[in-house]
C-alpha atoms as a PDB file:
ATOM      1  CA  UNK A   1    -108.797-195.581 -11.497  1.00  0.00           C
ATOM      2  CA  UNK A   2    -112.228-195.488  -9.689  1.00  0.00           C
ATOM      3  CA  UNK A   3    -112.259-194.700  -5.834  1.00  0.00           C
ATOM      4  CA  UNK A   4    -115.448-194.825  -3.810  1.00  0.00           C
ATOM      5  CA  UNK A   5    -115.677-192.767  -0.869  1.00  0.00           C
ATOM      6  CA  UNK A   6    -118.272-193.949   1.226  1.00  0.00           C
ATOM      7  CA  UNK A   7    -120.205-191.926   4.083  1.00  0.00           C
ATOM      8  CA  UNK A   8    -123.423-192.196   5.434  1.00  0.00           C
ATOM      9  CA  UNK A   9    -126.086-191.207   8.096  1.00  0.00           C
ATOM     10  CA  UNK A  10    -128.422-193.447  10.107  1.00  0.00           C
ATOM     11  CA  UNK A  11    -130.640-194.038   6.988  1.00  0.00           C
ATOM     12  CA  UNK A  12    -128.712-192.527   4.096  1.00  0.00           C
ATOM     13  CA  UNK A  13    -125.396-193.302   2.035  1.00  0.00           C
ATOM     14  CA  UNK A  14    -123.853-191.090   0.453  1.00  0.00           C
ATOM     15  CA  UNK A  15    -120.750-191.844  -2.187  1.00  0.00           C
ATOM     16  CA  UNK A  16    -117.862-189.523  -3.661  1.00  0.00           C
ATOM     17  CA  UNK A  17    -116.635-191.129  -7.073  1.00  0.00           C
ATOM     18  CA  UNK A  18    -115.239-189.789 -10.303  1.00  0.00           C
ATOM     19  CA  UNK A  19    -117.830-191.999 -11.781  1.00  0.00           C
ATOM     20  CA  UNK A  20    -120.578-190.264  -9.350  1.00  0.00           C
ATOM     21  CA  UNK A  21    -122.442-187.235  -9.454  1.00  0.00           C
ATOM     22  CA  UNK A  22    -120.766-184.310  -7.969  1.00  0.00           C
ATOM     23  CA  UNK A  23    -121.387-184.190  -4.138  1.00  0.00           C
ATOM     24  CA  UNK A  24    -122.989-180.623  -2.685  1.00  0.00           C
ATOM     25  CA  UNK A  25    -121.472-180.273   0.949  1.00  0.00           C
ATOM     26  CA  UNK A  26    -123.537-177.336   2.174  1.00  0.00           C
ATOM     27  CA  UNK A  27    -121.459-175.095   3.877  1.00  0.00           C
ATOM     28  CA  UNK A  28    -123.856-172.436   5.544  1.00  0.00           C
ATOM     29  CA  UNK A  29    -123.875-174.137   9.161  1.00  0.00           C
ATOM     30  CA  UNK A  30    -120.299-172.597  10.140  1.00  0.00           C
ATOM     31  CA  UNK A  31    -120.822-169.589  12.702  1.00  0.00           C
ATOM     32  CA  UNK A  32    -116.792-168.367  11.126  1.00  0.00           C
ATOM     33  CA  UNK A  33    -117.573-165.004   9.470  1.00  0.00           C
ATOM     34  CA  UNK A  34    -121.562-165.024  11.004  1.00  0.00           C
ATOM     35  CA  UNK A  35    -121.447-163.167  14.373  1.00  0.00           C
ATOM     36  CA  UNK A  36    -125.581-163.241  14.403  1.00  0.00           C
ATOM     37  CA  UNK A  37    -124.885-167.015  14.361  1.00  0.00           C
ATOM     38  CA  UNK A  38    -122.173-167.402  15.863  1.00  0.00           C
ATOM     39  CA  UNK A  39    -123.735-165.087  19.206  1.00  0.00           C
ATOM     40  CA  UNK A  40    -127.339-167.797  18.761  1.00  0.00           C
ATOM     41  CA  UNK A  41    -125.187-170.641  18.616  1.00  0.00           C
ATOM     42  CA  UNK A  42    -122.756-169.878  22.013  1.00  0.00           C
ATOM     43  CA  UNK A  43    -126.327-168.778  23.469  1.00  0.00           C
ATOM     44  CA  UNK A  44    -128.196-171.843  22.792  1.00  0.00           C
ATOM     45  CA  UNK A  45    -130.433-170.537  19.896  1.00  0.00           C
ATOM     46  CA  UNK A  46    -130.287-173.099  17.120  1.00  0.00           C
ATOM     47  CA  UNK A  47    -133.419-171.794  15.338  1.00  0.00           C
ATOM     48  CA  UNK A  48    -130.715-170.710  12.473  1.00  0.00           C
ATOM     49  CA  UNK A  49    -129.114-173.504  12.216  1.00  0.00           C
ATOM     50  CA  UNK A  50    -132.721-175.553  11.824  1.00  0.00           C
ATOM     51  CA  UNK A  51    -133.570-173.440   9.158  1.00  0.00           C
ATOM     52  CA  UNK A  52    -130.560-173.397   7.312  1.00  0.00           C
ATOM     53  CA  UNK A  53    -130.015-177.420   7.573  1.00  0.00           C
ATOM     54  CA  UNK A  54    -133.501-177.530   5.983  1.00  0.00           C
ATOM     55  CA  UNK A  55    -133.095-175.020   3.148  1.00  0.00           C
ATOM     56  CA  UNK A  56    -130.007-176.863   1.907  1.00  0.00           C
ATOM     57  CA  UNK A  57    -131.369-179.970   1.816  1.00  0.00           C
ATOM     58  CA  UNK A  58    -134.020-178.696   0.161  1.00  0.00           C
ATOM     59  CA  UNK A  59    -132.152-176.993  -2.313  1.00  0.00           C
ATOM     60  CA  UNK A  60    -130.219-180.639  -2.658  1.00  0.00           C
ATOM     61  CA  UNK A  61    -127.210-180.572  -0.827  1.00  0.00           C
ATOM     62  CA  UNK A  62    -126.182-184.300  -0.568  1.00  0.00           C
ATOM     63  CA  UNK A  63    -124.447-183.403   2.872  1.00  0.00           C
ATOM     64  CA  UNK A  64    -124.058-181.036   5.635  1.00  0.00           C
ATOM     65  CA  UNK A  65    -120.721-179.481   6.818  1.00  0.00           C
ATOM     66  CA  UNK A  66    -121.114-178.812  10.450  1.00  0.00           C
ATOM     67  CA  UNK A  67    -119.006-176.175  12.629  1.00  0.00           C
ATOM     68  CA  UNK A  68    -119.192-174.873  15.673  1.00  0.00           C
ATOM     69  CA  UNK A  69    -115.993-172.585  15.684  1.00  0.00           C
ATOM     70  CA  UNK A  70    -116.847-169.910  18.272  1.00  0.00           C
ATOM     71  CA  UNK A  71    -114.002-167.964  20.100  1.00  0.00           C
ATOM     72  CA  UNK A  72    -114.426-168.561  23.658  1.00  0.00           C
ATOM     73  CA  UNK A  73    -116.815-170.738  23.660  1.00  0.00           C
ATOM     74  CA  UNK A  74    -117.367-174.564  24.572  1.00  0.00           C
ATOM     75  CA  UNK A  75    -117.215-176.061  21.096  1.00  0.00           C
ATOM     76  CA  UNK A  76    -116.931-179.429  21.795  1.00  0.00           C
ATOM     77  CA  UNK A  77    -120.255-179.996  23.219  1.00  0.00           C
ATOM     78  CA  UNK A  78    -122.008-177.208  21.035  1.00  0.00           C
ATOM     79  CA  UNK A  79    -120.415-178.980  18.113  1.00  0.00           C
ATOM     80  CA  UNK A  80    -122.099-182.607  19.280  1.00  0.00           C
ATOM     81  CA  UNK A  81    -125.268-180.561  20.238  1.00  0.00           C
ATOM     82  CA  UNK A  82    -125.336-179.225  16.996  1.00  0.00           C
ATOM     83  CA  UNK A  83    -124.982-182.694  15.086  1.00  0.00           C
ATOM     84  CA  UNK A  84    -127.566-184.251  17.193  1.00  0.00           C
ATOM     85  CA  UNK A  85    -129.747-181.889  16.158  1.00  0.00           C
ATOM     86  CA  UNK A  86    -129.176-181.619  12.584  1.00  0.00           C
ATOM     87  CA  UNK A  87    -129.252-185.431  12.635  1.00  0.00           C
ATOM     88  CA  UNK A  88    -132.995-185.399  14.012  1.00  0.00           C
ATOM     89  CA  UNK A  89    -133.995-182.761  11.375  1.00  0.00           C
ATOM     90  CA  UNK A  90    -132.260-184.191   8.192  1.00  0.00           C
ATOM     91  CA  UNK A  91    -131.311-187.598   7.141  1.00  0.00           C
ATOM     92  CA  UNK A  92    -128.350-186.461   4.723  1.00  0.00           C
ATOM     93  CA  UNK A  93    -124.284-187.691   5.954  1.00  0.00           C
ATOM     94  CA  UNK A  94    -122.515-185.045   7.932  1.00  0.00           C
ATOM     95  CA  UNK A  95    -118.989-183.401   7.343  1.00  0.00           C
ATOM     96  CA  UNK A  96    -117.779-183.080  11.297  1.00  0.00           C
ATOM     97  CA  UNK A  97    -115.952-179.693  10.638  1.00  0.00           C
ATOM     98  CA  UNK A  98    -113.455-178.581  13.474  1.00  0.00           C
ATOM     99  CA  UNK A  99    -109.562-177.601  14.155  1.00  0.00           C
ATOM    100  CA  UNK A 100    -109.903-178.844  17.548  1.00  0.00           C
ATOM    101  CA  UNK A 101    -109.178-182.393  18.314  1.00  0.00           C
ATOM    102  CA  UNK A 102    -111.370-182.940  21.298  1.00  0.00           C
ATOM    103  CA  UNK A 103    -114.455-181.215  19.016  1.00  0.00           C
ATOM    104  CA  UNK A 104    -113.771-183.397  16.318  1.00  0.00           C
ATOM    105  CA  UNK A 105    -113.859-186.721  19.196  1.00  0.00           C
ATOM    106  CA  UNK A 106    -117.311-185.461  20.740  1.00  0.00           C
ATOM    107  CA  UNK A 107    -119.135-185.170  17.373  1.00  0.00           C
ATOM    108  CA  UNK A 108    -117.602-188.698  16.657  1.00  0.00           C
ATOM    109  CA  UNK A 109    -119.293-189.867  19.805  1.00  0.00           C
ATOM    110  CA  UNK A 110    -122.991-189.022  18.762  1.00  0.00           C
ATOM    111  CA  UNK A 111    -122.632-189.297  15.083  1.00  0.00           C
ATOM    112  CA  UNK A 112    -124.845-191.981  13.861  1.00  0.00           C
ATOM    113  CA  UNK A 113    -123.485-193.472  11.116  1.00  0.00           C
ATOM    114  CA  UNK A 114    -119.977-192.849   9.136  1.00  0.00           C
ATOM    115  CA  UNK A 115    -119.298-189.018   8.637  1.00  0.00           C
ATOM    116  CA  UNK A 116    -116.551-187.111   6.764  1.00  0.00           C
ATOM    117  CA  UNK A 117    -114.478-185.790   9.235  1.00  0.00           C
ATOM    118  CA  UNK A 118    -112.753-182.200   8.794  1.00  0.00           C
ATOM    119  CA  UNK A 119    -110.121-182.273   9.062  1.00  0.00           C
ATOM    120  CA  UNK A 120    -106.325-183.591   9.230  1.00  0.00           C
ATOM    121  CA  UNK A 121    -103.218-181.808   8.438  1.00  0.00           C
ATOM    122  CA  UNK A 122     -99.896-182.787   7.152  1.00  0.00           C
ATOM    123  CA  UNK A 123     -98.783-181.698  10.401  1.00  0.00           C
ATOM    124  CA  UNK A 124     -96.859-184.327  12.951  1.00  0.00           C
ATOM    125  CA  UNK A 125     -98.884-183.668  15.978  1.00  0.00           C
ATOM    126  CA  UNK A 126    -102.105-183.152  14.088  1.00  0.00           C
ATOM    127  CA  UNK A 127    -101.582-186.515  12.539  1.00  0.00           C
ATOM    128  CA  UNK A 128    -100.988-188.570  15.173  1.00  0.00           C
ATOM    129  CA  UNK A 129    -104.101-187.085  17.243  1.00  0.00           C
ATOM    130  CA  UNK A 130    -106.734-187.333  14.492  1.00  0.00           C
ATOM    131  CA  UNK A 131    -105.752-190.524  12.590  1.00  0.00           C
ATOM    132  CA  UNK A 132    -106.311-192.470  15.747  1.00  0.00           C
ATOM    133  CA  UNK A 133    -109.712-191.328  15.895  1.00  0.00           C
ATOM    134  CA  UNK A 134    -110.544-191.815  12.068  1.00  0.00           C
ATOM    135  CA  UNK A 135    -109.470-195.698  13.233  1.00  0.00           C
ATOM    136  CA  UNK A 136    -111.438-195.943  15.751  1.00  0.00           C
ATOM    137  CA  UNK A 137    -114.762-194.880  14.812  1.00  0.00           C
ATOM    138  CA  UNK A 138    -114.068-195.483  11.157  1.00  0.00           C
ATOM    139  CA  UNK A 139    -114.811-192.544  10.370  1.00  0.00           C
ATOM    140  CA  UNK A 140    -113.905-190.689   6.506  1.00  0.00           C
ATOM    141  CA  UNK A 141    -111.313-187.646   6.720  1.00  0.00           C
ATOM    142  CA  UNK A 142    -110.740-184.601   4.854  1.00  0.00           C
ATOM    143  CA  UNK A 143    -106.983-183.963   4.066  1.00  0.00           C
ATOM    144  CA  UNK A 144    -105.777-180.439   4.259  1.00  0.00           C
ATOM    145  CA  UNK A 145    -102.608-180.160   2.203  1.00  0.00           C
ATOM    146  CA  UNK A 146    -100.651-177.616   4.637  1.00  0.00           C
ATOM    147  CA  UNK A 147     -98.014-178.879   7.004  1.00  0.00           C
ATOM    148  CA  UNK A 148     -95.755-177.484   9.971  1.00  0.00           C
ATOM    149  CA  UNK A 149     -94.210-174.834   7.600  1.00  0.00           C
ATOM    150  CA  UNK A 150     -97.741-173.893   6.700  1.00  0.00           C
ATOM    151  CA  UNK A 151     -99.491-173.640   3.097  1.00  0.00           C
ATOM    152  CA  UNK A 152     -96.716-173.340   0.066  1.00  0.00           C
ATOM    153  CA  UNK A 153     -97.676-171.464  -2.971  1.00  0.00           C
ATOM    154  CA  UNK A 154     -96.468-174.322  -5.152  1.00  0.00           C
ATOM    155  CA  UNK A 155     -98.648-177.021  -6.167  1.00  0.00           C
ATOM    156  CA  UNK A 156     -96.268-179.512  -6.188  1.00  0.00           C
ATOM    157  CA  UNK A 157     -95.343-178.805  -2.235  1.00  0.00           C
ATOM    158  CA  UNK A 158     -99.120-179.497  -1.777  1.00  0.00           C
ATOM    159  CA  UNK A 159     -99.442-182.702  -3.690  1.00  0.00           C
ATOM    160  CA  UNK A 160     -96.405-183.971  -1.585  1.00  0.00           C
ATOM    161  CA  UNK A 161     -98.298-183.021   1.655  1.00  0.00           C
ATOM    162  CA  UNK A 162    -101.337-184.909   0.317  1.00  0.00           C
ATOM    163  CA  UNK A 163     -99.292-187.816  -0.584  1.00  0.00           C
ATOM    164  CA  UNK A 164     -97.586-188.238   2.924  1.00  0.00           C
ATOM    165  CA  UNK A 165    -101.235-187.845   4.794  1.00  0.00           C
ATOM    166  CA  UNK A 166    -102.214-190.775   2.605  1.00  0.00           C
ATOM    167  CA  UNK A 167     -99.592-192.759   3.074  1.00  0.00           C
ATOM    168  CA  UNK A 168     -99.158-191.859   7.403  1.00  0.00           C
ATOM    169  CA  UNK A 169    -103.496-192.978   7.132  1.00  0.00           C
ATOM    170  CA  UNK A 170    -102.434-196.475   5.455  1.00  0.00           C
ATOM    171  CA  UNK A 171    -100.142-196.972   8.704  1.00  0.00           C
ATOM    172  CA  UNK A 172    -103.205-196.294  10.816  1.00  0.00           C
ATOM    173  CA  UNK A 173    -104.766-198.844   8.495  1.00  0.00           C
ATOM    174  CA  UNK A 174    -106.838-196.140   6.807  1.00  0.00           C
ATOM    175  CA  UNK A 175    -107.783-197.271   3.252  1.00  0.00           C
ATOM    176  CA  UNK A 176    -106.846-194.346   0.900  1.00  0.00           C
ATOM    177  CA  UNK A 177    -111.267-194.845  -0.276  1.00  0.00           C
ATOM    178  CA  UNK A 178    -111.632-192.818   2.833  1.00  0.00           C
ATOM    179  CA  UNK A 179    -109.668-189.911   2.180  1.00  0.00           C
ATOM    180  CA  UNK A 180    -110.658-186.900   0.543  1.00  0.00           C
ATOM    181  CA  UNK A 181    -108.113-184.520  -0.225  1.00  0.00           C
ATOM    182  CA  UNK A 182    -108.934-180.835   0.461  1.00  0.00           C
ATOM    183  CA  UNK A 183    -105.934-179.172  -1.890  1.00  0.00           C
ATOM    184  CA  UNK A 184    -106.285-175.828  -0.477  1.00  0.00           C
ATOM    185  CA  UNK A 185    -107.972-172.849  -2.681  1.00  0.00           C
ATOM    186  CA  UNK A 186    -106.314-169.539  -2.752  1.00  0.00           C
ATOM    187  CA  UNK A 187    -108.397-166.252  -3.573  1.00  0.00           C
ATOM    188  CA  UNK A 188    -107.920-166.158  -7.065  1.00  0.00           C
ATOM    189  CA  UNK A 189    -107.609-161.480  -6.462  1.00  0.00           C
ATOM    190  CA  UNK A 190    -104.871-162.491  -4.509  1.00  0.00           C
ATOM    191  CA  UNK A 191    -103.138-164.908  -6.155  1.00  0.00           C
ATOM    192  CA  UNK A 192    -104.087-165.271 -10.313  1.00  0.00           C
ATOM    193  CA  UNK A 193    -102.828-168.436  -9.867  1.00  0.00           C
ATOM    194  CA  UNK A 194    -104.886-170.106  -7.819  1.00  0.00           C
ATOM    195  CA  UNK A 195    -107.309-171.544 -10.137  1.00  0.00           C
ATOM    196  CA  UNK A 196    -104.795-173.468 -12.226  1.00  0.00           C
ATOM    197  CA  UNK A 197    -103.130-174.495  -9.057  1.00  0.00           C
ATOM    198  CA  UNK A 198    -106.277-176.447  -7.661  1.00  0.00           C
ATOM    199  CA  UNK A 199    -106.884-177.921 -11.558  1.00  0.00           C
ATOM    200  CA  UNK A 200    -103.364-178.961 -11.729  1.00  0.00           C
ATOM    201  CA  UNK A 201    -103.843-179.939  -8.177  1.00  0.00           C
ATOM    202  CA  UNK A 202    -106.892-182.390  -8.578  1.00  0.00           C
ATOM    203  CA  UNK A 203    -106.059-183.843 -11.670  1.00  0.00           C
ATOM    204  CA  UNK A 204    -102.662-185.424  -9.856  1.00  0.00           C
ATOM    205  CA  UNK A 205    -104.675-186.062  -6.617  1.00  0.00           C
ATOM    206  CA  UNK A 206    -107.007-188.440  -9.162  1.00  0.00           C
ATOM    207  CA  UNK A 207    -104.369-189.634 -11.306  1.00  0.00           C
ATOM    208  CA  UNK A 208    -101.088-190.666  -9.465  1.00  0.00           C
ATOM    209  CA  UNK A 209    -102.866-190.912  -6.011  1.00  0.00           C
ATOM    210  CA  UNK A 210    -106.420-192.444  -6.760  1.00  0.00           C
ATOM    211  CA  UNK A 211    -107.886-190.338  -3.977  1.00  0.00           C
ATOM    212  CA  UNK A 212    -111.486-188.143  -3.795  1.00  0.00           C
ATOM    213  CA  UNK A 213    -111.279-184.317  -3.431  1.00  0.00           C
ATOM    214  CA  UNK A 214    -113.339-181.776  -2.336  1.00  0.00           C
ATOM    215  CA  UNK A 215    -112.655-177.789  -1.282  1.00  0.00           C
ATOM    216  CA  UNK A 216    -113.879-174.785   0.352  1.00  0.00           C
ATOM    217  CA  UNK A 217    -114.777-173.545  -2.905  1.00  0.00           C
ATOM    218  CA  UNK A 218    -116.269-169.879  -1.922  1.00  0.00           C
ATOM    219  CA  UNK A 219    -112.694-169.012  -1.293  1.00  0.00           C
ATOM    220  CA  UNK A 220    -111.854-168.336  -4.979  1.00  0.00           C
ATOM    221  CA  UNK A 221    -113.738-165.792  -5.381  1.00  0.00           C
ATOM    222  CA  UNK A 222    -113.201-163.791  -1.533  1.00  0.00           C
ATOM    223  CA  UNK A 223    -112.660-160.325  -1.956  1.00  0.00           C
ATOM    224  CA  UNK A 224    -114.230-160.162  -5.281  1.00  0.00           C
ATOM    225  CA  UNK A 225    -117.786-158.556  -6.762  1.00  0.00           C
ATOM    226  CA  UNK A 226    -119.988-160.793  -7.822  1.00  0.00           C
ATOM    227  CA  UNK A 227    -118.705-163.727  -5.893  1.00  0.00           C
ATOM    228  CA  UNK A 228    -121.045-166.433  -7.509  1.00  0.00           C
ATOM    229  CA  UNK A 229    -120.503-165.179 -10.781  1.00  0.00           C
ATOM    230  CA  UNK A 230    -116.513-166.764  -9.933  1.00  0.00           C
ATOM    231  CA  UNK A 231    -117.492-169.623  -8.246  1.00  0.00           C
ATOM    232  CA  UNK A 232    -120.240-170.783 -10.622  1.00  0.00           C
ATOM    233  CA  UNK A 233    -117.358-170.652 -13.272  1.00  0.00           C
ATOM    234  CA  UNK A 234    -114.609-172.163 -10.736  1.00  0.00           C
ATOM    235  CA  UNK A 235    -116.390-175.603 -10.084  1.00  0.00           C
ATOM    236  CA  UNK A 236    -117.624-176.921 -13.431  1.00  0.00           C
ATOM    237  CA  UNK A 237    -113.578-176.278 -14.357  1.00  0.00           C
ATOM    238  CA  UNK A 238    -112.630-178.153 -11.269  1.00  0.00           C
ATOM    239  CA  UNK A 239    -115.341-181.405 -11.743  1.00  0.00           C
ATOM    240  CA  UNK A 240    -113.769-181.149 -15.494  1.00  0.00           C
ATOM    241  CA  UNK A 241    -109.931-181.190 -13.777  1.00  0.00           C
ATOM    242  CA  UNK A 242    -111.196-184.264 -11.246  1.00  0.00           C
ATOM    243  CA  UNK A 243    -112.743-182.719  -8.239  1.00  0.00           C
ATOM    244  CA  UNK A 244    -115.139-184.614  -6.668  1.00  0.00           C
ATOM    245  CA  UNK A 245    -116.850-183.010  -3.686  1.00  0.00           C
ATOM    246  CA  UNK A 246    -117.162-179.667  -2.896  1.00  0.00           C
ATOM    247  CA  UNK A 247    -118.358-177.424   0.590  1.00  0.00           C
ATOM    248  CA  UNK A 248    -120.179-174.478  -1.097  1.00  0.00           C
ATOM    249  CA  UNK A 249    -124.008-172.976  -1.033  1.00  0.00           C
ATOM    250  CA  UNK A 250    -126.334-175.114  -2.173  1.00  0.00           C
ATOM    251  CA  UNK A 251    -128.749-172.090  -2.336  1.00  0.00           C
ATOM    252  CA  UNK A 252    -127.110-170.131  -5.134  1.00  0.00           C
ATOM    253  CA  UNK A 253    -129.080-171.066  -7.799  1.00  0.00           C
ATOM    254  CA  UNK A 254    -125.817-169.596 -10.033  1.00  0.00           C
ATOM    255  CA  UNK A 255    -123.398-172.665  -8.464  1.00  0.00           C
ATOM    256  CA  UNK A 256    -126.466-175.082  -8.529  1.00  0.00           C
ATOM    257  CA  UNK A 257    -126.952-175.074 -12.104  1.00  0.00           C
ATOM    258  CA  UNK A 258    -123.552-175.060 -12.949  1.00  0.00           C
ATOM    259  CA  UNK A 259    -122.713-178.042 -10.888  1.00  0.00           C
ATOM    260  CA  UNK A 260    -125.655-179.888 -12.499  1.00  0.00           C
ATOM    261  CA  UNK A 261    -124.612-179.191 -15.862  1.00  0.00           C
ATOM    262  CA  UNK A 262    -120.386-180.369 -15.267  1.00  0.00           C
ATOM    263  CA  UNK A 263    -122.654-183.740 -14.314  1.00  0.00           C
ATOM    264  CA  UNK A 264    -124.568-184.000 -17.937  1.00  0.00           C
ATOM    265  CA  UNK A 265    -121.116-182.684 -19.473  1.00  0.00           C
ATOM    266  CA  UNK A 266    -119.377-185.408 -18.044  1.00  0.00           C
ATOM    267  CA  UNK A 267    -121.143-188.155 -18.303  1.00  0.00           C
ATOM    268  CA  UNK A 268    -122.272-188.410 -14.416  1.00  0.00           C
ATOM    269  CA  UNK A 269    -126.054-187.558 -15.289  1.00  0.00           C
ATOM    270  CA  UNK A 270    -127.126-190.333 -17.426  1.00  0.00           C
ATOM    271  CA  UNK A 271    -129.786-189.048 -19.912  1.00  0.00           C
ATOM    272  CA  UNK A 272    -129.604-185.917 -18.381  1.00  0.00           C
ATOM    273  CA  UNK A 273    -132.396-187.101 -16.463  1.00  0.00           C
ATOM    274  CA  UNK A 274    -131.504-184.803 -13.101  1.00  0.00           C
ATOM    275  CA  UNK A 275    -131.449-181.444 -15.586  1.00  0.00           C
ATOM    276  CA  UNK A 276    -134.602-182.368 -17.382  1.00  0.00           C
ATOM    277  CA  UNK A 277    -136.384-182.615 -14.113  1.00  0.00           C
ATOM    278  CA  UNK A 278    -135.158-179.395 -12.774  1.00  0.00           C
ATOM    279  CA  UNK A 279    -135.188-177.102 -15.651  1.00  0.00           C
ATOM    280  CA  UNK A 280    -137.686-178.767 -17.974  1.00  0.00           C
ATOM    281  CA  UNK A 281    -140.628-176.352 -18.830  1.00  0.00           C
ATOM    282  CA  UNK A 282    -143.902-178.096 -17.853  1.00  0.00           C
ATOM    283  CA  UNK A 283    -145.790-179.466 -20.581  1.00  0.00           C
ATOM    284  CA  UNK A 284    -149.236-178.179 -21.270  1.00  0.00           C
ATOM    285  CA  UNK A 285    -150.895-181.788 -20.411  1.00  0.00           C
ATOM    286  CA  UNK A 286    -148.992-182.220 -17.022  1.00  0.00           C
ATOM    287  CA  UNK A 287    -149.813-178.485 -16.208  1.00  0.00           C
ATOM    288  CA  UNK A 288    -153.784-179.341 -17.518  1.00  0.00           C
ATOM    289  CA  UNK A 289    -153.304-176.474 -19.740  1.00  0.00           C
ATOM    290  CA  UNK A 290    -156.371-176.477 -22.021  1.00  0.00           C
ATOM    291  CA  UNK A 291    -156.540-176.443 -25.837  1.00  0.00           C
ATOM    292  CA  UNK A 292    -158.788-174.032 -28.117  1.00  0.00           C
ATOM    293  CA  UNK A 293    -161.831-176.236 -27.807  1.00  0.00           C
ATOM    294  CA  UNK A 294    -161.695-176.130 -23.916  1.00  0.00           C
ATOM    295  CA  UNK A 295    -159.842-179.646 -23.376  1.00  0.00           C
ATOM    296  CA  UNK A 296    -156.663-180.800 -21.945  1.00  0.00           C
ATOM    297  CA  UNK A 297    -154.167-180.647 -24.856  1.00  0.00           C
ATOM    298  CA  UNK A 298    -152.667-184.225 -25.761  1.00  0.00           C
ATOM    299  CA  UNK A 299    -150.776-185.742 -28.862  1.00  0.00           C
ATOM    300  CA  UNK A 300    -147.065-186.122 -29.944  1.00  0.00           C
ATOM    301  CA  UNK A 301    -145.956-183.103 -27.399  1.00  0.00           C
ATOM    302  CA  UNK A 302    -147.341-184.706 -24.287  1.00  0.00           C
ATOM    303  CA  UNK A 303    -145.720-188.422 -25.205  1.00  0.00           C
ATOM    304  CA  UNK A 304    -142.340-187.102 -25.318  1.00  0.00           C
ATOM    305  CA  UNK A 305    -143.019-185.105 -22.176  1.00  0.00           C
ATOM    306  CA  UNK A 306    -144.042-188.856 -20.722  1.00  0.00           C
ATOM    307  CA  UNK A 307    -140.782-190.649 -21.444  1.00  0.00           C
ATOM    308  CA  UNK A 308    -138.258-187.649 -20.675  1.00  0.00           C
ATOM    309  CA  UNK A 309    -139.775-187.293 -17.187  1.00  0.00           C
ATOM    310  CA  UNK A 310    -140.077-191.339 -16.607  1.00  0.00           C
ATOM    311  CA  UNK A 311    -136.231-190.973 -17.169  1.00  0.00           C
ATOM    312  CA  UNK A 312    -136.187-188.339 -14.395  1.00  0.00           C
ATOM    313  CA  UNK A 313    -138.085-189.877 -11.852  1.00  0.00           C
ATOM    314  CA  UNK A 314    -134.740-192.173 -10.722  1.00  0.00           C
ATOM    315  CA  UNK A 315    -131.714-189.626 -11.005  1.00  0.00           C
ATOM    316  CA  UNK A 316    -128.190-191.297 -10.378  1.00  0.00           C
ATOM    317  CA  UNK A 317    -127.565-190.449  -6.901  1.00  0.00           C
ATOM    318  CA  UNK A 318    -123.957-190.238  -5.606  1.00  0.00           C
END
């Protein structure tokens, strides 16, 4: 079963598929855990968030998660103020990222284009105040599998949460294509578990309910040394279980790699044209490198370097 998952910005589309590459949410504009951010962004400094919108890009994050969760503060309009702006800086689709519902309807309002939005609960009062909204400005969601008693430690509770969010959306008239299931990762130092929850976890989500996923994936390894280390080993496991999307840092050239590689590995880099390009020593006639009589080196080398980087020059894009 394929599902596409469809979002987009003014100029760009962006699609989550099992038959796609694996889509980079960068997660780094989110003031939660950043006071030096989180004190710029309530003061009406964005020069952080402008940098750190175009270093993920950069670093080829296929979208931007975008939160403006600051105690006290008016998050609604920072939250549309911040969109606006990442919008003029980058052209990537935007993940909308807030627990409050009037946050949530203001970044709908300037959004150009169809964003992700994150997120909706399994919870009654949650779902009949956000669903409305994903209707309306037909929009794609992010289902959280937690409910009014809160996040169970069994899988299978989770997958039934997930279930009845996808089946409440289809009421709304909410195709399941635009639902992507978030199924909740647990530090794996506080529960071993938790990594063989989410792989159980996805596998059902793309088996029995057809439906994208993505996750918070830096949770796994909170609490832990050598976080990266964790979460580098955490995602190619998850692609390889069915997971889809993920919101992690695009700048850890640890989680980068190993993303790109679950693509080759399962088939979602054809050629392995994407890897080639990025990791591909240079060869000495595209570098100009010279040989022992003073000229440009050329021969059998420098024709294979030709056709492996034509390949590269159109990478699959999701």
């Amino acid at each position: 079963m394929t599902t596409h998952t469809v979002v987009s910005s003014a100029t760009r589309e962006v699609v989550i598929g099992f038959d796609r590459p694996f889509v980079v949410i960068g997660e780094r504009i989110n003031p939660t855990g950043r006071k030096l951010l989180a004190e710029e962004m309530r003061n009406g400094d964005f020069s952080r968030v402008e940098r750190d919108a175009l270093a993920q890009v950069a670093a080829g994050a296929h979208m931007l998660d975008v939160n403006a969760g600051i105690p006290l503060a008016d998050e609604p309009g920072i939250l549309a103020r911040t969109i606006q702006l990442v919008q003029s800086l980058v052209d990537v689709p935007l993940s909308i990222d807030s627990s409050i519902v009037e946050a949530l309807e203001a970044g709908l309002a300037v959004y150009q284009g169809k964003p992700l939005v994150n997120s909706v609960t399994g919870e009654e009062e949650r779902l009949e105040r956000v669903l409305p909204l994903i209707r309306r400005y037909g929009a794609a969601v992010v289902a959280i599998s937690n409910d009014d008693t809160g996040i169970s430690e069994d899988p299978d509770v989770r997958f039934a949460v997930a279930k009845r969010i996808v089946e409440r959306a289809a009421d709304h008239g909410i195709p399941r294509s635009d639902i992507v299931v978030d199924p909740l990762v647990m530090p794996i130092g506080a529960m071993r578990t938790a990594g063989q929850q989410v792989f159980r976890l996805v596998r059902r989500l793309r088996e029995e309910l057809g439906v994208n996923s993505t996750c918070g994936a830096s949770n796994v390894s909170f609490g832990l040394p050598n976080r990266e280390g964790i979460n580098a080993a955490f995602l190619p496991m998850a692609i390889a279980s069915g997971l889809t999307s993920a919101i992690t840092n695009p700048l850890s050239a640890e989680v980068k790699a190993a993303i790109m590689a679950a693509d080759v590995l399962m088939g979602n880099d054809p050629d392995a044209g994407r890897w080639i390009r990025d990791f591909r020593p240079p060869t000495p006639e595209l570098t100009g490198a010279a040989g022992a009589d003073g000229r440009p080196t050329i021969g059998a080398p420098g024709e294979r370097g030709r056709r492996v980087n034509r390949r590269a020059q159109a990478p699959a894009a999701p």
